[in-house]
Protein backbone atom coordinates (compact mmCIF):
# COMPACT_ATOMS: atom_id res chain seq x y z
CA UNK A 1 80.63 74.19 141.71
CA UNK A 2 81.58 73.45 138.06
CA UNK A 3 79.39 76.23 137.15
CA UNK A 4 81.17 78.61 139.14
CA UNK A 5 84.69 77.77 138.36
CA UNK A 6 83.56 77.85 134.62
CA UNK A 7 82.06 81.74 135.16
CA UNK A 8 85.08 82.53 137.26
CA UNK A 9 87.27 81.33 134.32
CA UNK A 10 85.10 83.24 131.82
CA UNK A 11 85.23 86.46 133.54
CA UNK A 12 88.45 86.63 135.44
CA UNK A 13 89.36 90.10 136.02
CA UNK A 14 93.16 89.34 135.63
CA UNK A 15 93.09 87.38 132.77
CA UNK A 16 91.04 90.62 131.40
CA UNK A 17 93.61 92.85 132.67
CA UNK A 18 96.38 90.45 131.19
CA UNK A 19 95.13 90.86 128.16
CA UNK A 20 94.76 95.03 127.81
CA UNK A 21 98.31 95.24 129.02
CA UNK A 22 99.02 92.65 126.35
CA UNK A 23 97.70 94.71 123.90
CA UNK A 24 98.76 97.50 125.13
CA UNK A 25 102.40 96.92 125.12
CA UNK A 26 102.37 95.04 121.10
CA UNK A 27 100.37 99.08 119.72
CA UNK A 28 103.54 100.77 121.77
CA UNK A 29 106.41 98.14 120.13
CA UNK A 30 104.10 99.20 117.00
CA UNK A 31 104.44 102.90 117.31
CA UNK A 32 108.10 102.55 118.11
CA UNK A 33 108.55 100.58 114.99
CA UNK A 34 106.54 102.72 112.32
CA UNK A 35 108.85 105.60 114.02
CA UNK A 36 111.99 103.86 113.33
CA UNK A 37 111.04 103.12 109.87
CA UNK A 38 109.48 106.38 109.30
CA UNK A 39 112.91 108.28 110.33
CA UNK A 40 115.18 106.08 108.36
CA UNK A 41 113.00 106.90 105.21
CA UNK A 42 113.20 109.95 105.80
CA UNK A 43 117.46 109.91 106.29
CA UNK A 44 117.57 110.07 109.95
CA UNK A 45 119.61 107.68 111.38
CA UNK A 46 119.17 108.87 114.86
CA UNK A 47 118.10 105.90 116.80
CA UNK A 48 119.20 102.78 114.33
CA UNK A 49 122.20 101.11 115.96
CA UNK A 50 122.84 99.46 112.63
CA UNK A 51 123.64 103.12 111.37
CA UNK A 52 125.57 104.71 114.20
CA UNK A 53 129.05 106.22 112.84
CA UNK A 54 131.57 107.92 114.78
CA UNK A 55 131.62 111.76 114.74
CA UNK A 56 134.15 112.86 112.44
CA UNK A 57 136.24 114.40 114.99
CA UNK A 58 136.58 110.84 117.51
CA UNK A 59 139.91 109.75 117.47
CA UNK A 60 139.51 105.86 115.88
């Protein structure tokens, strides 16, 4: 029985899938991040909260 529960442990499909959704989401939050970074180098501030001014013509 040991043996079992050890193999079931080793190989448990949802702690596999668990783990490529894991991954999964940290490469997205990745991508999203390089783009951010990449944009504001480049002058775009489209998408940086921290940058976001009023259009000139919005009454203040």
């Amino acid at each position: 029985m040991a043996s079992l529960r050890a193999t079931v442990r080793e190989f448990n499909v949802f702690r596999w899938a668990g783990r490529i959704l894991t991954d999964a989401g940290r490469w997205r939050l990745k991508a999203r991040v390089d783009a951010r970074v990449a944009r504001y180098r480049h002058g775009d501030s489209r998408g940086l909260w921290w940058a976001w001014r009023p259009h000139r013509n919005c009454a203040r």
